[in-house]
PDB file of N, CA and C in Angstrom:
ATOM      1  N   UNK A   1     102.821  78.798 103.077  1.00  0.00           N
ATOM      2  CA  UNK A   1     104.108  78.233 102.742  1.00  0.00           C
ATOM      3  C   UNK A   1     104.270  78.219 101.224  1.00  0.00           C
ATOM      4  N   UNK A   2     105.741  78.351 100.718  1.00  0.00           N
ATOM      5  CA  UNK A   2     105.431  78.343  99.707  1.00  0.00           C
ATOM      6  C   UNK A   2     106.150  77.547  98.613  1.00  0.00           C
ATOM      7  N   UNK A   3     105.929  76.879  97.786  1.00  0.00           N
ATOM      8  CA  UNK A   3     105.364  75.974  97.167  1.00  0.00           C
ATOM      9  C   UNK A   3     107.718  75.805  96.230  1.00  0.00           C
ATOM     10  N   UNK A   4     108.004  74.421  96.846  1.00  0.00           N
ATOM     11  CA  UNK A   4     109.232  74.937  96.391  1.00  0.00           C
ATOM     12  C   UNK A   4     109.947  74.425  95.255  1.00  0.00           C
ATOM     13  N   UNK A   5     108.817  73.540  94.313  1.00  0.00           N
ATOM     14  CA  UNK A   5     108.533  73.703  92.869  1.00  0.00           C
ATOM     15  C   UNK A   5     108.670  74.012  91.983  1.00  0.00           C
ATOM     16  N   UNK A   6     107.691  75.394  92.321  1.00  0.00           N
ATOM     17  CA  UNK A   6     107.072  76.614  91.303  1.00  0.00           C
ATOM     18  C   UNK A   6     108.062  77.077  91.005  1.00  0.00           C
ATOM     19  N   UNK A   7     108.304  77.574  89.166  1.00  0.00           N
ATOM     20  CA  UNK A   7     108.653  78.548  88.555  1.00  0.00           C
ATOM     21  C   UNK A   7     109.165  79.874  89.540  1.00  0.00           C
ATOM     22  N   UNK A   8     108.179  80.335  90.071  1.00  0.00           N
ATOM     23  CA  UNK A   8     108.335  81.870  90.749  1.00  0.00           C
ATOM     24  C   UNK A   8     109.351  80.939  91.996  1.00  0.00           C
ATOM     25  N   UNK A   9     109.802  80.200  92.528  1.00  0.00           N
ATOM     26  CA  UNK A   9     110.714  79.943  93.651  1.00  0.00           C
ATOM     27  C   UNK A   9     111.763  79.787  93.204  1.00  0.00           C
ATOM     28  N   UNK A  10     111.838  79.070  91.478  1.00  0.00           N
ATOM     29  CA  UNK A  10     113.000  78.891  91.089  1.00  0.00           C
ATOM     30  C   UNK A  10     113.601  80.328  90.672  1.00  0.00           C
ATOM     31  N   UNK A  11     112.799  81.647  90.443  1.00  0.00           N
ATOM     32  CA  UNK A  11     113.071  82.596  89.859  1.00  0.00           C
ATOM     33  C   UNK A  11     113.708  83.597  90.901  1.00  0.00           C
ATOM     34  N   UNK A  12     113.174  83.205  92.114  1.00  0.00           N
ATOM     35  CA  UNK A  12     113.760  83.980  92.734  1.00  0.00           C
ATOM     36  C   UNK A  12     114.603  83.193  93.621  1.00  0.00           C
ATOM     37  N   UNK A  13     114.642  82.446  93.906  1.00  0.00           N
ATOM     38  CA  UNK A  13     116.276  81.650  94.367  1.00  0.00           C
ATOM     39  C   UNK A  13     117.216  82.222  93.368  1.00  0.00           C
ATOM     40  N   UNK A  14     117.295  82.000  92.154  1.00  0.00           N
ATOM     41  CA  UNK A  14     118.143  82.656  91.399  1.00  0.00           C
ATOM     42  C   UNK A  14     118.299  84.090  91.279  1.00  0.00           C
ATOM     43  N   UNK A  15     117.710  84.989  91.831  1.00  0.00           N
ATOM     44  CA  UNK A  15     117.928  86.615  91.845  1.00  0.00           C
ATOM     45  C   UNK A  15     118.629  86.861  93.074  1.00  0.00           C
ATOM     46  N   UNK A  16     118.078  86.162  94.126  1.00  0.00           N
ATOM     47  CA  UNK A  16     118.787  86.312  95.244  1.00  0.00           C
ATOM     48  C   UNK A  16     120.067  85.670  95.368  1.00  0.00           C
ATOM     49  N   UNK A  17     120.026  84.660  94.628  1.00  0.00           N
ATOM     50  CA  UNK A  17     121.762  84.151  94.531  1.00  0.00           C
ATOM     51  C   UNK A  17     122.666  85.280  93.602  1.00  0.00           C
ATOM     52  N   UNK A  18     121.886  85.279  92.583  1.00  0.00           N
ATOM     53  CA  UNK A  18     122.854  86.922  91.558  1.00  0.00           C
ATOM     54  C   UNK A  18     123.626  87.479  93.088  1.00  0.00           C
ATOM     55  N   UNK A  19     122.580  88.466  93.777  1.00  0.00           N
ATOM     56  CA  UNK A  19     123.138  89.310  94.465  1.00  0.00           C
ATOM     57  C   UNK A  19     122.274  89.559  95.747  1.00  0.00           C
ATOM     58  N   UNK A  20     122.532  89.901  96.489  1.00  0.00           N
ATOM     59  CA  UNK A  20     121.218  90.133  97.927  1.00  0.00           C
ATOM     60  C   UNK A  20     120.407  91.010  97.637  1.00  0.00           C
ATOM     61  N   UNK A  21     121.134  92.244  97.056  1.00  0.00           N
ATOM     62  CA  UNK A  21     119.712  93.213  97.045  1.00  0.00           C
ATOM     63  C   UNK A  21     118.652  92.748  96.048  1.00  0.00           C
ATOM     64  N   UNK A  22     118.825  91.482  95.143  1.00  0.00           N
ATOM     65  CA  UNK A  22     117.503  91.241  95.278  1.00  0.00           C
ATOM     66  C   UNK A  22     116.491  90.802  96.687  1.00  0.00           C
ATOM     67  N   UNK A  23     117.399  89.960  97.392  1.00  0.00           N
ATOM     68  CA  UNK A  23     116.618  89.986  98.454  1.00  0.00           C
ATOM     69  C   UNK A  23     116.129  90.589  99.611  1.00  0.00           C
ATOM     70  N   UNK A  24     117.095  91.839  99.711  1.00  0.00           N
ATOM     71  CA  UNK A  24     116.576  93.009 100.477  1.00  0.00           C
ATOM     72  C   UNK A  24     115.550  93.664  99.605  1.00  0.00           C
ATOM     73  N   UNK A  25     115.162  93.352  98.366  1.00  0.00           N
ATOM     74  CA  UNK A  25     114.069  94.469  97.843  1.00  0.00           C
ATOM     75  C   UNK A  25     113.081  93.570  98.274  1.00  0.00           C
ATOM     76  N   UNK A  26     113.013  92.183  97.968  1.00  0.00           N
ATOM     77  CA  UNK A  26     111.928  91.114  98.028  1.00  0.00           C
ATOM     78  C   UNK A  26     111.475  90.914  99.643  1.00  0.00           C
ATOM     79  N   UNK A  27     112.502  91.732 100.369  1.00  0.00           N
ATOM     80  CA  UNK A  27     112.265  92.009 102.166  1.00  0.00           C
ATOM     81  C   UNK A  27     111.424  92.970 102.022  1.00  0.00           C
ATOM     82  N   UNK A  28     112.122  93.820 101.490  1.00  0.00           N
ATOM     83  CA  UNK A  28     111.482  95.679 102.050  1.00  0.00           C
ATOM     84  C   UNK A  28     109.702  95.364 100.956  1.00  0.00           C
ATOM     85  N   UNK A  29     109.701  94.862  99.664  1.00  0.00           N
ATOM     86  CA  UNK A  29     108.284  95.011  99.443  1.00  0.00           C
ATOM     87  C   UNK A  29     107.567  94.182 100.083  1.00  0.00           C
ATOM     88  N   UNK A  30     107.234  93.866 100.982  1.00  0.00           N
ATOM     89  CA  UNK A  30     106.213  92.921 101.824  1.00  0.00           C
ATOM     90  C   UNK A  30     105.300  94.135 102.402  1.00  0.00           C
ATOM     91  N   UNK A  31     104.054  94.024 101.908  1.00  0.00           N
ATOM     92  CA  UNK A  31     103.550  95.382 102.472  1.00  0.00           C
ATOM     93  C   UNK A  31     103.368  95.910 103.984  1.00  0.00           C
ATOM     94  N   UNK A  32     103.355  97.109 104.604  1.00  0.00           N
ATOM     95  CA  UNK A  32     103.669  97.704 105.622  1.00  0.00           C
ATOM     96  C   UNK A  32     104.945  97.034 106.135  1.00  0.00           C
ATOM     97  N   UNK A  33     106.153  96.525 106.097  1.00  0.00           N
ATOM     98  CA  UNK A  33     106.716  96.434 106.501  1.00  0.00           C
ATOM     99  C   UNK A  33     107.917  98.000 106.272  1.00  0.00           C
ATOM    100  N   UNK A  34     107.861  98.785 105.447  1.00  0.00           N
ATOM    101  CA  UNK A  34     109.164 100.000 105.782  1.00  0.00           C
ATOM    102  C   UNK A  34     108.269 100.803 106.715  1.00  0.00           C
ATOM    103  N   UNK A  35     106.721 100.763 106.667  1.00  0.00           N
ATOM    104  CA  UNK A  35     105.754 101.886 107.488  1.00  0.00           C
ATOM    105  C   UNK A  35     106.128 101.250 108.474  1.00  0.00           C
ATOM    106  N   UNK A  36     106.027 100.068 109.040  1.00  0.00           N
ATOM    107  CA  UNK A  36     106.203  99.617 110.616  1.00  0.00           C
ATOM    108  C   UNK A  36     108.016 100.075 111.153  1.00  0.00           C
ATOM    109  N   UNK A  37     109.082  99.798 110.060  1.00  0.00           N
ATOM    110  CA  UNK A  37     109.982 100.428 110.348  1.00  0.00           C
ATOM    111  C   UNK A  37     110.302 102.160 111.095  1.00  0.00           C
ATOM    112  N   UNK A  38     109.991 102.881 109.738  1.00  0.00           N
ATOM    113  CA  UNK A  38     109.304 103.797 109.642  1.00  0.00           C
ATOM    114  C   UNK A  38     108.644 104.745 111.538  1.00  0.00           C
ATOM    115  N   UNK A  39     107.604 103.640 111.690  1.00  0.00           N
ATOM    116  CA  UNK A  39     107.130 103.989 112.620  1.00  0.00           C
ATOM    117  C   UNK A  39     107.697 104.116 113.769  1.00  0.00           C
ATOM    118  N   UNK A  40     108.288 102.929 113.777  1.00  0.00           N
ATOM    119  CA  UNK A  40     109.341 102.652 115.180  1.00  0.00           C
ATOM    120  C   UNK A  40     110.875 103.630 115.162  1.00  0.00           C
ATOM    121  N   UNK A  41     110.857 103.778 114.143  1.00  0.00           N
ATOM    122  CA  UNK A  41     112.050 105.438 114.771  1.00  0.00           C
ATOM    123  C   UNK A  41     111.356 106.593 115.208  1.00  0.00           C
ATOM    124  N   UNK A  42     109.833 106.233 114.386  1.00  0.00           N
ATOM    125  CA  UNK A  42     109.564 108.200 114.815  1.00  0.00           C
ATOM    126  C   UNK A  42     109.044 107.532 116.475  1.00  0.00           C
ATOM    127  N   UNK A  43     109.292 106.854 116.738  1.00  0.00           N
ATOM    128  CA  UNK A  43     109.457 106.486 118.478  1.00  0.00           C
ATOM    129  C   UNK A  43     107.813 105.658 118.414  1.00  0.00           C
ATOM    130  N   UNK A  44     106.979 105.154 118.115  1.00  0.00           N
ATOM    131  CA  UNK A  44     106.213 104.437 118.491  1.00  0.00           C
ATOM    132  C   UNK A  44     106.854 102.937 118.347  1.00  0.00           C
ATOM    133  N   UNK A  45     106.988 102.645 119.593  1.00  0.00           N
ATOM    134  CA  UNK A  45     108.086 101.486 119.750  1.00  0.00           C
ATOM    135  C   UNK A  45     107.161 100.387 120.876  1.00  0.00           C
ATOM    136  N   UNK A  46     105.900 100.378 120.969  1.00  0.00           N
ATOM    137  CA  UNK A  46     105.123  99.396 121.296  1.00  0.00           C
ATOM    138  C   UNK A  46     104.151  98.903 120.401  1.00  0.00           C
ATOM    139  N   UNK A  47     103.688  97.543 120.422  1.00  0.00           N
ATOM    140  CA  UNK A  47     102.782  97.092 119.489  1.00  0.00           C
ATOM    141  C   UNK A  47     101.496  97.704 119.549  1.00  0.00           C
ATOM    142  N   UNK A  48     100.744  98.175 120.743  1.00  0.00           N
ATOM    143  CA  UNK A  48      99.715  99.271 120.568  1.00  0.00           C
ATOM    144  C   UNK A  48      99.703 100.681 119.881  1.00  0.00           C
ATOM    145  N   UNK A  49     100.924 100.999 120.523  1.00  0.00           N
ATOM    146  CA  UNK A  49     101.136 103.035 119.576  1.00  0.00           C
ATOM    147  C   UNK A  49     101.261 102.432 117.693  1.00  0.00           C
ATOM    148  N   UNK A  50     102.126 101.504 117.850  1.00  0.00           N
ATOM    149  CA  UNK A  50     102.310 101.082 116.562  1.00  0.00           C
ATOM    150  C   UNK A  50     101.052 100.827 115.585  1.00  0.00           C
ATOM    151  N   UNK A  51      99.677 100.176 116.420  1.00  0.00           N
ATOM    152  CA  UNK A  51      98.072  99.743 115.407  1.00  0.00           C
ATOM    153  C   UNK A  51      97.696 101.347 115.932  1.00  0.00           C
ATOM    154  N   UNK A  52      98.329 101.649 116.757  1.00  0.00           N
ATOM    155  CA  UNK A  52      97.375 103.313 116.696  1.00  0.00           C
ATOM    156  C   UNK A  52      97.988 104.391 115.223  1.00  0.00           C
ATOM    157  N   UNK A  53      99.190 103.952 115.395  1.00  0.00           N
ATOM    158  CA  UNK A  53      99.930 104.752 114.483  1.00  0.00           C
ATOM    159  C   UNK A  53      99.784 104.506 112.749  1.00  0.00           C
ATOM    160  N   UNK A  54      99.587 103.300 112.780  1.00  0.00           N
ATOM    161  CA  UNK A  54      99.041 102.327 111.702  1.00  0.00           C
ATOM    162  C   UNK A  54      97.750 102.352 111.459  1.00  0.00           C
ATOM    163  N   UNK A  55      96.722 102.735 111.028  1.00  0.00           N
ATOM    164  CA  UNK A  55      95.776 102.731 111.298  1.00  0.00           C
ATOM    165  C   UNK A  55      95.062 100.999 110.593  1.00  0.00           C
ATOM    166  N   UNK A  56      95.379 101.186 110.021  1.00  0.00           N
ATOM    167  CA  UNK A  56      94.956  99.746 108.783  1.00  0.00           C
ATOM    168  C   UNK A  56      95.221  98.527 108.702  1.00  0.00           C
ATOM    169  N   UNK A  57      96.349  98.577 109.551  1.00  0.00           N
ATOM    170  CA  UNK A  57      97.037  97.062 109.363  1.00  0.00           C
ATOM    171  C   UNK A  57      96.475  96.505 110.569  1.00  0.00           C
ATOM    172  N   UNK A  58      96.550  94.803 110.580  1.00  0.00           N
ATOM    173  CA  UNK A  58      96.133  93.580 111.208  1.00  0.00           C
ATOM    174  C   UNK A  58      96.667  93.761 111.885  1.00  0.00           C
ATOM    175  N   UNK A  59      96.301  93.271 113.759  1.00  0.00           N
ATOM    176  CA  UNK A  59      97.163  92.167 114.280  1.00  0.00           C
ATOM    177  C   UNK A  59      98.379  91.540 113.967  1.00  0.00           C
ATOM    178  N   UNK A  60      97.516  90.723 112.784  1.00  0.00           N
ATOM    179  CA  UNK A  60      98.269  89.461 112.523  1.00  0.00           C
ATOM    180  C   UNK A  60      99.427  89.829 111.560  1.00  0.00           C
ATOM    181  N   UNK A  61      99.072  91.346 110.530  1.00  0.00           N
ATOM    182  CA  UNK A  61     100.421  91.419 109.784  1.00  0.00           C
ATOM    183  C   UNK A  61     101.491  92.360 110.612  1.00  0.00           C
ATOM    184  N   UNK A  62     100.786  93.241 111.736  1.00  0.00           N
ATOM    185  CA  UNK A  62     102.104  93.666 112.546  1.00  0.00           C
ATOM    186  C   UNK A  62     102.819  93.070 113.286  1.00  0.00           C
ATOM    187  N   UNK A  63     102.091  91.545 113.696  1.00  0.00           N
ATOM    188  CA  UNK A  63     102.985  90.974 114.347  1.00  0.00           C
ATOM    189  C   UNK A  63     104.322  90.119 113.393  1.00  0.00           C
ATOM    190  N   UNK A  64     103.521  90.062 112.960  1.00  0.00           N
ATOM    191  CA  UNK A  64     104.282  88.888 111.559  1.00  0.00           C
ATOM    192  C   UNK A  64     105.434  89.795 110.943  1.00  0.00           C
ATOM    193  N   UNK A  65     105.602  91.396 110.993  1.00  0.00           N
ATOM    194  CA  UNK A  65     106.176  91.950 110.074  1.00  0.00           C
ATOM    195  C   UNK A  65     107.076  92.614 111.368  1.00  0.00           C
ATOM    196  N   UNK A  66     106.898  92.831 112.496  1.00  0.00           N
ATOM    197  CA  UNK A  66     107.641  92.622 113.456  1.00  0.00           C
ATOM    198  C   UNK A  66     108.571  91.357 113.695  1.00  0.00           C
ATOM    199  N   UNK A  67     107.815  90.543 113.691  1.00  0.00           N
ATOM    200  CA  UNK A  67     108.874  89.256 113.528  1.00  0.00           C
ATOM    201  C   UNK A  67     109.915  89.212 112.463  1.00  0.00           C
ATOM    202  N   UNK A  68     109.811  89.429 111.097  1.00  0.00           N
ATOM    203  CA  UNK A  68     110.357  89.598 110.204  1.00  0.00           C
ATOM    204  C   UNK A  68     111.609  90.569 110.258  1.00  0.00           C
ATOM    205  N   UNK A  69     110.853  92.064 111.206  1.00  0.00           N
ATOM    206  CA  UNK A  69     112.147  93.159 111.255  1.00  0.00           C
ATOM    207  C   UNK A  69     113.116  92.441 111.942  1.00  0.00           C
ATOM    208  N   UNK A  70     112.802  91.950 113.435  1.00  0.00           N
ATOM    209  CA  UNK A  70     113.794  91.346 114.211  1.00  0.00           C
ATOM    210  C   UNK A  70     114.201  90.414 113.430  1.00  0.00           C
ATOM    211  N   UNK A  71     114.327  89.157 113.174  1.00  0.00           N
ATOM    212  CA  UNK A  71     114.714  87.903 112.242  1.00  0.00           C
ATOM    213  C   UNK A  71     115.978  89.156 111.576  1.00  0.00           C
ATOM    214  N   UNK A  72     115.788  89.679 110.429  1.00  0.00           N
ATOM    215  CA  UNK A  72     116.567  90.332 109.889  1.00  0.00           C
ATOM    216  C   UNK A  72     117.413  91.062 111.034  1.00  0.00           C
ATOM    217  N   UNK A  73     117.569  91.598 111.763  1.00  0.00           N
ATOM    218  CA  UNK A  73     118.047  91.811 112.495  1.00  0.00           C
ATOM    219  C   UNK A  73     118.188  93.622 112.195  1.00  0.00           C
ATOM    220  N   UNK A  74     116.860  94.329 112.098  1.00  0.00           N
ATOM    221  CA  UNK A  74     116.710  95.404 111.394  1.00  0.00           C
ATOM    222  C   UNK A  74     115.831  96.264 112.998  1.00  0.00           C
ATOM    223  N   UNK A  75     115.470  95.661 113.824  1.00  0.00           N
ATOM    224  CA  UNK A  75     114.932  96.206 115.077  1.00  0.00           C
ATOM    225  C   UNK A  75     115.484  94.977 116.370  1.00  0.00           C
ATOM    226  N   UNK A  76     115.100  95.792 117.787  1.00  0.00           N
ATOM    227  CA  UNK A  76     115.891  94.839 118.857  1.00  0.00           C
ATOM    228  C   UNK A  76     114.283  94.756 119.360  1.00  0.00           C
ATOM    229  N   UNK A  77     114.408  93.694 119.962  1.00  0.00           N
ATOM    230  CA  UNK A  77     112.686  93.548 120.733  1.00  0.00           C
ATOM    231  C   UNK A  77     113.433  93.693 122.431  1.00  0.00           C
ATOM    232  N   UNK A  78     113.002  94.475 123.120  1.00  0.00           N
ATOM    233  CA  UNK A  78     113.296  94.728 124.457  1.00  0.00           C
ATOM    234  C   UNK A  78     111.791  94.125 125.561  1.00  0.00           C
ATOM    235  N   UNK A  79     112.252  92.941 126.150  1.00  0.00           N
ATOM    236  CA  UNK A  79     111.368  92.863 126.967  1.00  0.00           C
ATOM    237  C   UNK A  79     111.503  92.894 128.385  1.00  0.00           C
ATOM    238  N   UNK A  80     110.843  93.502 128.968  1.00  0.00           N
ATOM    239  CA  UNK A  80     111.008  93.842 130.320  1.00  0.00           C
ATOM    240  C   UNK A  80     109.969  92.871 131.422  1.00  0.00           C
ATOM    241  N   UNK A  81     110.543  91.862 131.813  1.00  0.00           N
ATOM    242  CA  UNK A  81     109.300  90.994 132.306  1.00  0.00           C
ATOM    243  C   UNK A  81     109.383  91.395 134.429  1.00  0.00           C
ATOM    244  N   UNK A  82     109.993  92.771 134.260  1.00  0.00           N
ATOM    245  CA  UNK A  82     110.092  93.117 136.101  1.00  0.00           C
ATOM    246  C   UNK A  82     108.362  93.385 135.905  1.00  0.00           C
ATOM    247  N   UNK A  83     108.140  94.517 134.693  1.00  0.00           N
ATOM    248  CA  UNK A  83     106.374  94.884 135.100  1.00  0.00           C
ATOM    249  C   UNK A  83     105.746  93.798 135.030  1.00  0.00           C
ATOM    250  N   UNK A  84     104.324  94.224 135.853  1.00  0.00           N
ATOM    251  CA  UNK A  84     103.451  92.970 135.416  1.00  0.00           C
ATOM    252  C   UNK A  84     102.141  93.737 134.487  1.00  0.00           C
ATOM    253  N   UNK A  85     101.907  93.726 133.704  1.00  0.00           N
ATOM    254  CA  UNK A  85     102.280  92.341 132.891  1.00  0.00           C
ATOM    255  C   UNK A  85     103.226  92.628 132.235  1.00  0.00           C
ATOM    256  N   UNK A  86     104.280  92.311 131.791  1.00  0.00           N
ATOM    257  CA  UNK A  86     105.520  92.334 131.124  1.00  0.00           C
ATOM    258  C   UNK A  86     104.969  93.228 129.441  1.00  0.00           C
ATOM    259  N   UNK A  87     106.620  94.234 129.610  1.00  0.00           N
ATOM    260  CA  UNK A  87     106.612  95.081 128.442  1.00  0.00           C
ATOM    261  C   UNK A  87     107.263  95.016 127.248  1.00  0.00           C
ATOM    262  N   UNK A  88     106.793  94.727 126.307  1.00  0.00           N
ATOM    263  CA  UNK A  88     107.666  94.780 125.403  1.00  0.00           C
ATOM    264  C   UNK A  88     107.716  95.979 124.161  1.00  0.00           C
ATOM    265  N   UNK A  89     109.283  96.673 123.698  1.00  0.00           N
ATOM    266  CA  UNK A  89     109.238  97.422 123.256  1.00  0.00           C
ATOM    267  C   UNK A  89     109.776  97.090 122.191  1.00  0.00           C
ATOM    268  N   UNK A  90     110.193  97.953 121.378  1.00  0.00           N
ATOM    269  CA  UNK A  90     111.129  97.780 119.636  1.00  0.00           C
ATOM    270  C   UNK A  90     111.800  99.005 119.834  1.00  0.00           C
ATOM    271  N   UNK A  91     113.152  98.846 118.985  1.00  0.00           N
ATOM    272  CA  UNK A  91     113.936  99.904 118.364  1.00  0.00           C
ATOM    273  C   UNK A  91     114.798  99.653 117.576  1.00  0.00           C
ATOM    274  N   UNK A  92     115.043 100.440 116.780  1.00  0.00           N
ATOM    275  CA  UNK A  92     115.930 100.390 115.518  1.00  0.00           C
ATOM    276  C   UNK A  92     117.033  99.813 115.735  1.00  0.00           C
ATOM    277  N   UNK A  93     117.606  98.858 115.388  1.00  0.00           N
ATOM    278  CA  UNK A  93     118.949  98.391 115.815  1.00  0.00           C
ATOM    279  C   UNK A  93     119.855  99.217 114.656  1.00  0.00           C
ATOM    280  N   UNK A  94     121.308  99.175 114.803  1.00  0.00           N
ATOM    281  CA  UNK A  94     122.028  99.992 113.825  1.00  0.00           C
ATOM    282  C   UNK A  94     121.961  99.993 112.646  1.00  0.00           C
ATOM    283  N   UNK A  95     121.722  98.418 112.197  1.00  0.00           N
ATOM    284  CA  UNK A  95     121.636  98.188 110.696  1.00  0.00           C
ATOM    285  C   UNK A  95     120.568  98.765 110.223  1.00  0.00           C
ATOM    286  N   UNK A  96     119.024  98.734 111.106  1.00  0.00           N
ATOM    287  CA  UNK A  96     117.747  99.232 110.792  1.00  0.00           C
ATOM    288  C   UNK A  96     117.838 100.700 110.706  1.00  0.00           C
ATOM    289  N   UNK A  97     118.846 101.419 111.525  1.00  0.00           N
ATOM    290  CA  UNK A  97     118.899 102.810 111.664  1.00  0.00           C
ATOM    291  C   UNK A  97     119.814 103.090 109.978  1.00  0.00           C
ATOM    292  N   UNK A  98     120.297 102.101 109.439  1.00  0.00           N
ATOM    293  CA  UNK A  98     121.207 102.751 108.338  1.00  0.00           C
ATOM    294  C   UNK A  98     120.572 102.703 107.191  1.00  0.00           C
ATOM    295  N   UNK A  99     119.502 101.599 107.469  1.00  0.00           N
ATOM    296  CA  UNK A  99     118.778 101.153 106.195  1.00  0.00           C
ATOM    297  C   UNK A  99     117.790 102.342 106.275  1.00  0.00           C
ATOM    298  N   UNK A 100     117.435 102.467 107.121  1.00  0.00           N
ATOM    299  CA  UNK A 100     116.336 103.905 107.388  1.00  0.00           C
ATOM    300  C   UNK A 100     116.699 105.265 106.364  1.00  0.00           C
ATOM    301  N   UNK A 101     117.474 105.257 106.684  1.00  0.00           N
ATOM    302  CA  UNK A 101     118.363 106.576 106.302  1.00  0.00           C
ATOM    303  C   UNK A 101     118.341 106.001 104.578  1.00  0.00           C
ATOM    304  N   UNK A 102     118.620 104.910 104.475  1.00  0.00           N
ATOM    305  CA  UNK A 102     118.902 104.996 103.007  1.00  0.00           C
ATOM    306  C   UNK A 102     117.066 105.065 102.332  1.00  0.00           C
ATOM    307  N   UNK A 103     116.477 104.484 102.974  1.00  0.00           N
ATOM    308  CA  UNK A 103     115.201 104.374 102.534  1.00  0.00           C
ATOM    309  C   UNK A 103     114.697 106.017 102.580  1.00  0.00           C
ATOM    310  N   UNK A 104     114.657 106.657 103.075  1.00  0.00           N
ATOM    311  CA  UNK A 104     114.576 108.237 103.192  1.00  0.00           C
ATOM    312  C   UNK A 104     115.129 108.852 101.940  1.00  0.00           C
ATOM    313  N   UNK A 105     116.339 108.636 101.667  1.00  0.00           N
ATOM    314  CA  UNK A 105     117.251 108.864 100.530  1.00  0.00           C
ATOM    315  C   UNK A 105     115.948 108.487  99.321  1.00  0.00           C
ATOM    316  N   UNK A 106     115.828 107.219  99.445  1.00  0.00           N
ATOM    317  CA  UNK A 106     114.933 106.551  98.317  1.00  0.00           C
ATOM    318  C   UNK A 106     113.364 107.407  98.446  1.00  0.00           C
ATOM    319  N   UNK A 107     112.827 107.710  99.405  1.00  0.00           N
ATOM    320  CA  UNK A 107     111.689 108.401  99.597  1.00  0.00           C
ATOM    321  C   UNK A 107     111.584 109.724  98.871  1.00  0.00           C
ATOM    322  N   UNK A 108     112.888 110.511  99.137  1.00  0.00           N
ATOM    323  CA  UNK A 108     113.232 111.695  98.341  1.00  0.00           C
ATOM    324  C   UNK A 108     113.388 111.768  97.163  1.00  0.00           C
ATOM    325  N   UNK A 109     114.044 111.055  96.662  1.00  0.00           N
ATOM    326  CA  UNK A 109     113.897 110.576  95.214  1.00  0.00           C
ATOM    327  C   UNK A 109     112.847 110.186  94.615  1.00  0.00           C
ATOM    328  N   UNK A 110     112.170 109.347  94.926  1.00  0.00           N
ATOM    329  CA  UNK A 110     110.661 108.988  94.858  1.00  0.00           C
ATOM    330  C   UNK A 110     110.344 110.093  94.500  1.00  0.00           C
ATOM    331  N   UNK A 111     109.812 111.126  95.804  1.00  0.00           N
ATOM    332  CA  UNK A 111     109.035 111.998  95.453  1.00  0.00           C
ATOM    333  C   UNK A 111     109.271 113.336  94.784  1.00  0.00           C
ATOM    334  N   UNK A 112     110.487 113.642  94.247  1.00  0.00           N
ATOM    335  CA  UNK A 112     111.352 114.416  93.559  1.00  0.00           C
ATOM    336  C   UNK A 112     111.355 113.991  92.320  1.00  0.00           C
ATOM    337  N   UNK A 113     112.153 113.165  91.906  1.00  0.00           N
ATOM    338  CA  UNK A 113     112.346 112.332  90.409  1.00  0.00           C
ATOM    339  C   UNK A 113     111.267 111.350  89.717  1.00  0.00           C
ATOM    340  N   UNK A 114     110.668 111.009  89.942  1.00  0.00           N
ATOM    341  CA  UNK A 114     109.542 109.760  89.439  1.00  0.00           C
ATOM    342  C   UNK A 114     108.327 110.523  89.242  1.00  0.00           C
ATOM    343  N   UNK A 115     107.691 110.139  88.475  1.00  0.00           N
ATOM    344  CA  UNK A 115     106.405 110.569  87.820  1.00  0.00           C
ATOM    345  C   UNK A 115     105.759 109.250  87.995  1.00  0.00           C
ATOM    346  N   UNK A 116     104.602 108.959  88.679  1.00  0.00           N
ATOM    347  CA  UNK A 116     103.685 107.807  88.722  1.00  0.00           C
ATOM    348  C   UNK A 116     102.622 108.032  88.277  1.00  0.00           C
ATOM    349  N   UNK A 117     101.925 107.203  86.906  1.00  0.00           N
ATOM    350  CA  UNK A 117     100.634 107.502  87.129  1.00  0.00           C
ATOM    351  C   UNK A 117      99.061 107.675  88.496  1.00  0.00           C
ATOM    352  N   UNK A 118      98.469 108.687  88.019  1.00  0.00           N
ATOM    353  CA  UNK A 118      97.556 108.601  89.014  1.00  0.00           C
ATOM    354  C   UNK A 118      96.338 107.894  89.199  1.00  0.00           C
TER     355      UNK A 118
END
């Protein structure tokens, strides 16, 4: 939890009040969260294909960063409780499908225009 005090809360309450896309950037850098996006269009849309597809990440941060996509309202969680044991899937909801596309845009650029040290 975090601390609602601190300097850094007051700093960014105030960026995100400026304008949102500070707070869509302060969304999208939470790490693996655009890879879990990411993942779930190129169709791994269960939480297993997803740690298969992922190789690195936790449990605990795919679930957490799943929670986060839905909350935002950036994936739909589909659960199907006819199977037993009940299925649950993900998919891009529209907004997630537009932000996708723009993040791609940004990927291209990235790797076109920017010079990063190595």
């Amino acid at each position: 939890m975090r601390k609602l005090t601190s300097t850094n809360y007051y700093n960014q309450t105030f960026l995100e009040e400026k304008c949102t896309l500070n707070e869509l950037i302060n969304l999208l850098s939470k790490r693996w969260l655009t890879e879990v996006m990411f993942s779930i269009e190129e169709g791994n849309n269960r939480f297993s294909t997803l740690k298969e597809d992922l190789k690195h990440i936790s449990d605990n941060i795919l679930a957490d960063r799943l929670k986060l996509l839905e909350q935002h309202k950036l994936i739909i969680r589909n659960d199907n409780f006819r199977e037993v044991p009940s299925r649950v899937e993900y998919t891009l909801s529209e907004t997630g499908a537009k932000l996708s596309e723009l993040l791609d845009g940004l990927c291209h650029f990235s790797e076109t225009e920017m010079e990063f040290p190595e």
